[in-house]
Protein backbone atom coordinates (compact mmCIF):
# COMPACT_ATOMS: atom_id res chain seq x y z
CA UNK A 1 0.00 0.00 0.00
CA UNK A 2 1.67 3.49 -1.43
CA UNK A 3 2.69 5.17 1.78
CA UNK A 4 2.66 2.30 4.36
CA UNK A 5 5.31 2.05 7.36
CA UNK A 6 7.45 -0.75 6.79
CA UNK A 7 7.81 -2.84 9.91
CA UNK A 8 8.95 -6.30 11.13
CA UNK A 9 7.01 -8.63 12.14
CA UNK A 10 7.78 -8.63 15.56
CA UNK A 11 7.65 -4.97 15.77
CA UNK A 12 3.30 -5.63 13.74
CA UNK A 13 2.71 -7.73 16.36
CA UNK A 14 3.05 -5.08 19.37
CA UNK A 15 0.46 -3.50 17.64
CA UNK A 16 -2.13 -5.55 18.28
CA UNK A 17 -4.82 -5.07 20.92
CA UNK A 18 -4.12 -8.23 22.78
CA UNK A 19 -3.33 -9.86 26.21
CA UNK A 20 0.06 -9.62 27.46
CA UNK A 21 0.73 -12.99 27.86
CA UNK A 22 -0.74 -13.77 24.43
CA UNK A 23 1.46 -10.54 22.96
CA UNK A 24 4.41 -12.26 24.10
CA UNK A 25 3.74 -15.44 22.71
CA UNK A 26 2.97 -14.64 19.80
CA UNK A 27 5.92 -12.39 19.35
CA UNK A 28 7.95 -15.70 20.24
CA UNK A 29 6.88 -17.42 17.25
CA UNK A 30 7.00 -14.89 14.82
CA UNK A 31 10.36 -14.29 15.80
CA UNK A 32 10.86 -17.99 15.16
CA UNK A 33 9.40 -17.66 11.79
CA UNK A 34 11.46 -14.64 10.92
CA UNK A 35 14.71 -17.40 11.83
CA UNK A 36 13.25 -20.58 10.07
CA UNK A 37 12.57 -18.17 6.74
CA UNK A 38 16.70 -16.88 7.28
CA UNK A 39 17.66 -20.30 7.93
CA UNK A 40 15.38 -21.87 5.11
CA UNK A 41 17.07 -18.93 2.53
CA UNK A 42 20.71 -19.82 3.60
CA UNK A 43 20.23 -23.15 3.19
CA UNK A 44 18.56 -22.91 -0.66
CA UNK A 45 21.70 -20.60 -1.72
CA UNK A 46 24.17 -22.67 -0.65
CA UNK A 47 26.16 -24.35 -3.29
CA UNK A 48 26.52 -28.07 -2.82
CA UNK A 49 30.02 -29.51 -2.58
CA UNK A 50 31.80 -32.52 -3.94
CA UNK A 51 30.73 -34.07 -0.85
CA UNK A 52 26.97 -32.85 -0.91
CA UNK A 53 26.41 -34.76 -4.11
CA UNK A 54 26.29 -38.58 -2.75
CA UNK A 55 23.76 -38.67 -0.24
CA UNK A 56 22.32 -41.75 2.50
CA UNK A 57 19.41 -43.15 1.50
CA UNK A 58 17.56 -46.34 3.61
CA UNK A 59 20.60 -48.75 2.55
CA UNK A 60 23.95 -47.11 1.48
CA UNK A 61 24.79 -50.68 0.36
CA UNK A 62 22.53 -51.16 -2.43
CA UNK A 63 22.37 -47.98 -4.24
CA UNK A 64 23.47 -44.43 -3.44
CA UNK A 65 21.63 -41.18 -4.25
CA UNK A 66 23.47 -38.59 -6.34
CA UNK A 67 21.83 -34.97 -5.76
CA UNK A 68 21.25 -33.46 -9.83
CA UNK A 69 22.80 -31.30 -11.07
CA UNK A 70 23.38 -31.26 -14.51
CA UNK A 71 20.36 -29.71 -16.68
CA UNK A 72 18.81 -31.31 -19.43
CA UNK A 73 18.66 -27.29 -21.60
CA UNK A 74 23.02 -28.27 -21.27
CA UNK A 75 23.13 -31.77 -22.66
CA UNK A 76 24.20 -31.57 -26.41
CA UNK A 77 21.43 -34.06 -27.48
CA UNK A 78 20.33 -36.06 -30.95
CA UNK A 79 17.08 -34.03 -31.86
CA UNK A 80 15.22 -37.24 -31.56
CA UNK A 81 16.62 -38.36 -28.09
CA UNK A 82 16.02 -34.64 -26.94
CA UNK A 83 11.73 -34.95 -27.90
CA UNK A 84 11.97 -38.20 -26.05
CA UNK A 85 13.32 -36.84 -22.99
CA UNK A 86 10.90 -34.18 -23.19
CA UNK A 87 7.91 -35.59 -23.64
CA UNK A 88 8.52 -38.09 -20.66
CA UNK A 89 9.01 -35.31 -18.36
CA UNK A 90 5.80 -33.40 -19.74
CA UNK A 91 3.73 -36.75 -19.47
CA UNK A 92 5.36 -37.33 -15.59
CA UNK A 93 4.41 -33.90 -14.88
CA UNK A 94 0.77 -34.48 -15.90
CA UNK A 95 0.50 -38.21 -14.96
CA UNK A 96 -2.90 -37.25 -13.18
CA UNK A 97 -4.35 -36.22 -16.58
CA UNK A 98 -3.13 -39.30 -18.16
CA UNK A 99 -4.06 -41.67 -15.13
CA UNK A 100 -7.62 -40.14 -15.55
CA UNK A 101 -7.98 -41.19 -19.20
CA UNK A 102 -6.37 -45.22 -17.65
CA UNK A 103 -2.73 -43.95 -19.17
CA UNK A 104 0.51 -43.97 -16.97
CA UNK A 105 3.65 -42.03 -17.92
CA UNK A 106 6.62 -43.63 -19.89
CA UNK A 107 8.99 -44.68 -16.94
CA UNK A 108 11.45 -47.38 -18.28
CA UNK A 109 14.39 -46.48 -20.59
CA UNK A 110 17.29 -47.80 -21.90
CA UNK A 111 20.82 -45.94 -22.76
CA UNK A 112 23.42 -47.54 -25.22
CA UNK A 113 26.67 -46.29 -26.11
CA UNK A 114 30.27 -46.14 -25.89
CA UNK A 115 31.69 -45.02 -22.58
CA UNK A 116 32.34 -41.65 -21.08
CA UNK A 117 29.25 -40.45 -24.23
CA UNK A 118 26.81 -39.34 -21.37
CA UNK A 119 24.72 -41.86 -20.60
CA UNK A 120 24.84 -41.59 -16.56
CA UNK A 121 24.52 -37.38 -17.32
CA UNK A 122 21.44 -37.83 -19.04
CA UNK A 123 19.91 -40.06 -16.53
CA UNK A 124 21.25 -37.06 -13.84
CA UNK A 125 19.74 -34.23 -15.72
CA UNK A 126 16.29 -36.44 -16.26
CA UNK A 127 16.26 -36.54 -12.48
CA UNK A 128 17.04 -32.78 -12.12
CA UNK A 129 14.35 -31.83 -14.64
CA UNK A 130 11.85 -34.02 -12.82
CA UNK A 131 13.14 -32.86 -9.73
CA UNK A 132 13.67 -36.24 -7.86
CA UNK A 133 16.25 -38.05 -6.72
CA UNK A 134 18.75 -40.45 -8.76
CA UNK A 135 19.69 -43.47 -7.08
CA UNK A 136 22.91 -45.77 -8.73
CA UNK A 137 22.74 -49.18 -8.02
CA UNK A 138 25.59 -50.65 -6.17
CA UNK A 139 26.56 -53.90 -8.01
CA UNK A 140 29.64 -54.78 -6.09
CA UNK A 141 26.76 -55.12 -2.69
CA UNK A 142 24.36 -56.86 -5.41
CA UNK A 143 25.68 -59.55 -6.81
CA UNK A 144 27.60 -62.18 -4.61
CA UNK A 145 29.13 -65.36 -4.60
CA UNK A 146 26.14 -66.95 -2.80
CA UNK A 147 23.39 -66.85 -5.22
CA UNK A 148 20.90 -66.91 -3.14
CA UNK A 149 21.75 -64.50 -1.41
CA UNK A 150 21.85 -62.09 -4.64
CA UNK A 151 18.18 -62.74 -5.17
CA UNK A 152 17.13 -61.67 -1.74
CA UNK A 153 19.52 -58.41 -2.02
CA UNK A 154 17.66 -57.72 -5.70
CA UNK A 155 14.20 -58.49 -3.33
CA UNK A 156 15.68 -56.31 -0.85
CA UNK A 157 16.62 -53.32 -3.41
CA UNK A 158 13.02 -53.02 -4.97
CA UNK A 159 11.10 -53.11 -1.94
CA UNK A 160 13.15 -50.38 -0.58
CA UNK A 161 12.98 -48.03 -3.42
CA UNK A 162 9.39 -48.77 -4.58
CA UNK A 163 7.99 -45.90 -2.15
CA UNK A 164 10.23 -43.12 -3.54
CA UNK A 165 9.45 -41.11 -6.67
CA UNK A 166 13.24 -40.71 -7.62
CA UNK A 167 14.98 -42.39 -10.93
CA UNK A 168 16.83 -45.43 -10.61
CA UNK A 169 19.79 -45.70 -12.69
CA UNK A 170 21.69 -49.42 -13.18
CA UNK A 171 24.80 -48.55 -14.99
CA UNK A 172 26.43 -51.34 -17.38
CA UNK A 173 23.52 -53.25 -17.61
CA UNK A 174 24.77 -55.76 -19.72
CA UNK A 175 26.57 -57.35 -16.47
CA UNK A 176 22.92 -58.69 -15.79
CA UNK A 177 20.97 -58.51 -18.72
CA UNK A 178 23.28 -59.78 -21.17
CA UNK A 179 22.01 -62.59 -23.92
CA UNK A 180 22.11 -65.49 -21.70
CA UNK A 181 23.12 -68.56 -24.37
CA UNK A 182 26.45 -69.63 -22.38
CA UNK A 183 26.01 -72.90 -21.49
CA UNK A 184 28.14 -72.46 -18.55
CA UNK A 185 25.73 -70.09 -16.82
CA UNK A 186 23.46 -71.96 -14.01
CA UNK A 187 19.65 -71.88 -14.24
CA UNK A 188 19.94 -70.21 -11.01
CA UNK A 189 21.92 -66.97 -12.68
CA UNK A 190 19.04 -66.89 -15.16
CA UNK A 191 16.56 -67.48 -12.44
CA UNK A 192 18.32 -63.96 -10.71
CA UNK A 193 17.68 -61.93 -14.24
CA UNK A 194 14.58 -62.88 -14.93
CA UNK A 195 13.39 -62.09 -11.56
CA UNK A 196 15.42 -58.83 -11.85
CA UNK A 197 13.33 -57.76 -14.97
CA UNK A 198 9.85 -59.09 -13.56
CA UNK A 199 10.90 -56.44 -10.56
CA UNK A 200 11.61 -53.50 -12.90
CA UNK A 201 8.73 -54.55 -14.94
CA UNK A 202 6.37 -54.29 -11.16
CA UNK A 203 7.85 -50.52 -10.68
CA UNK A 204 5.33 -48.12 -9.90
CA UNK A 205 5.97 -45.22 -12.87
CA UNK A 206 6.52 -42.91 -10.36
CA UNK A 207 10.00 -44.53 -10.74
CA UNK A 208 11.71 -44.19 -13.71
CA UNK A 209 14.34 -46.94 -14.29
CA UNK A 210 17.05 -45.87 -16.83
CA UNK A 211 19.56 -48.37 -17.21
CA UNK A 212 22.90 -48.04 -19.48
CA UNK A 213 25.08 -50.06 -21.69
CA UNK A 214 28.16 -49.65 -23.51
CA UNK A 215 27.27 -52.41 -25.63
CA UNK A 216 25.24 -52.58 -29.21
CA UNK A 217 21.15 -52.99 -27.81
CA UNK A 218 21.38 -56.24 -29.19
CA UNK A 219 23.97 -57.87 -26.77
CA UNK A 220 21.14 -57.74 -24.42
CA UNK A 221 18.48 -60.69 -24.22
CA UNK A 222 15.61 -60.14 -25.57
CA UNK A 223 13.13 -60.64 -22.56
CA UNK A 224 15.50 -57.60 -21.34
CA UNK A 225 15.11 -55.49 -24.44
CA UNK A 226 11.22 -56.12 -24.37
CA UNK A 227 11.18 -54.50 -20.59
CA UNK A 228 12.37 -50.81 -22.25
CA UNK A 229 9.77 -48.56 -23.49
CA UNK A 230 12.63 -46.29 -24.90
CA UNK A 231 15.60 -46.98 -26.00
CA UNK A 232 18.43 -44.68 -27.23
CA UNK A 233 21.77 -45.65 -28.61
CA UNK A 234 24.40 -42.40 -28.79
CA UNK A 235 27.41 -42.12 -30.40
C-alpha cells in the first residue's frame, strides 16, 4: 500500500490489541518464523560440494543417491533423443491427466553407447528436470558369490525403493541382462535376471528406471530389451 510504514514482524505484532501474555507469545513465534525463513534462505543458496552430491538413503549398500545437477537445456542431445526426454518429463508432470484417461507415464528407458558419451549425465539431468532423486545401483553389494543371497539383495533393493518417486539408474547393464546362451551359466543366474526384470517390470511409474550399456542394444536378451519402453543408442 503506497505510503505504508514498513515494519517487522515482531515490531506488527506489538500493535495488536491483545493480552500480554498472548502478545508475548505470539511475538515468540514470529520471531521464530522470521529465523526458520533466514535459515530456510541460507540453506537454498548454498552451493553443494563434492561431498553434498552422494547422499544416504535407507541402505547405502545397495544404491546411493546422487543430488542433480546437470540440466537437461546443457546436454548436447540427438534431436530425436532430446523430444523423447521431453515428452517423458511433460507426461510425468501431468500423470494425473493421463491416469484419468487409464494412461501412466513412460517410466522405463534404456541408454546404449560407448563409454564416457553421457549416458549416466542424461539419466542425472532427467532426475534434475523431474526434480527427484537419482539413485545408482551398487553392483559390487548386489551380486555375490552366494546366489541366493543375490536374489534376496535384488528383493531387498526393490522393496526399498518402490515408495520413492526418484529415478533409478543401473549402470552397465549388460553385467545382468546380457544374452544369456552360455552354457556355462546356471539356471539359477538366469533365475536372478529374470526375476530382476519381472521387478523393474512391477515398478510403480513414479520410478523411472534408466539403465545403461556400452554395448550394441542387441547384446542384451531379448526378454531384457522387451522391458524398455525407450531406447536410445548415442554415439
Amino acid at each position: 500500500m503506497p505510503g505504508a510504514k514498513a515494519i517487522h514482524l515482531p515490531e506488527f505484532v506489538k500493535h495488536i490489541s491483545i493480552q500480554p501474555s498472548a502478545e508475548l507469545l505470539l511475538g515468540e513465534v514470529a520471531e521464530r518464523l522470521v529465523q526458520a525463513m533466514r535459515s530456510g534462505f541460507n540453506e537454498a543458496s548454498r552451493t553443494p560440494s563434492v561431498w553434498d552430491k552422494a547422499q544416504r538413503v535407507p541402505d547405502p549398500d545397495l544404491f546411493f543417491e546422487i543430488i542433480p545437477e546437470r540440466k537437461l537445456e546443457e546436454l548436447f542431445l540427438p534431436e530425436s533423443v532430446r523430444k523423447v526426454s521431453d515428452e517423458l518429463v511433460e507426461e510425468h508432470m501431468r500423470r494425473d491427466l493421463l491416469r484419468s484417461h487409464g494412461l501412466e507415464p513412460r517410466h522405463k528407458i534404456l541408454l546404449a553407447g560407448a563409454p564416457g558419451n553421457g549416458k549416466t549425465t542424461h539419466a542425472e539431468a532427467l532426475a534434475e528436470k523431474l526434480m527427484v532423486p537419482l539413485y545408482v545401483v551398487r553392483y559390487e553389494n548386489l551380486i555375490t558369490s552366494y546366489l541366493g543371497e543375490t536374489s534376496g539383495k535384488l528383493q531387498e533393493l526393490f522393496d526399498q525403493v518402490r515408495s520413492h518417486h526418484c529415478v533409478l539408474f543401473f549402470d552397465e547393464f549388460d553385467v545382468l541382462g546380457k544374452e544369456r546362451g552360455d552354457s556355462h551359466e546356471t539356471g539359477e543366474i538366469k533365475r536372478v535376471v529374470s526375476t530382476l526384470l519381472l521387478q523393474i517390470d512391477r515398478l510403480p511409474s513414479q520410478i523411472v528406471t534408466i539403465t545403461a550399456t556400452n554395448h550394441p542394444i542387441d547384446a542384451l536378451a531379448q526378454e531384457a530389451l522387451a522391458s524398455w519402453q525407450e531406447k536410445f543408442t548415442s554415439k
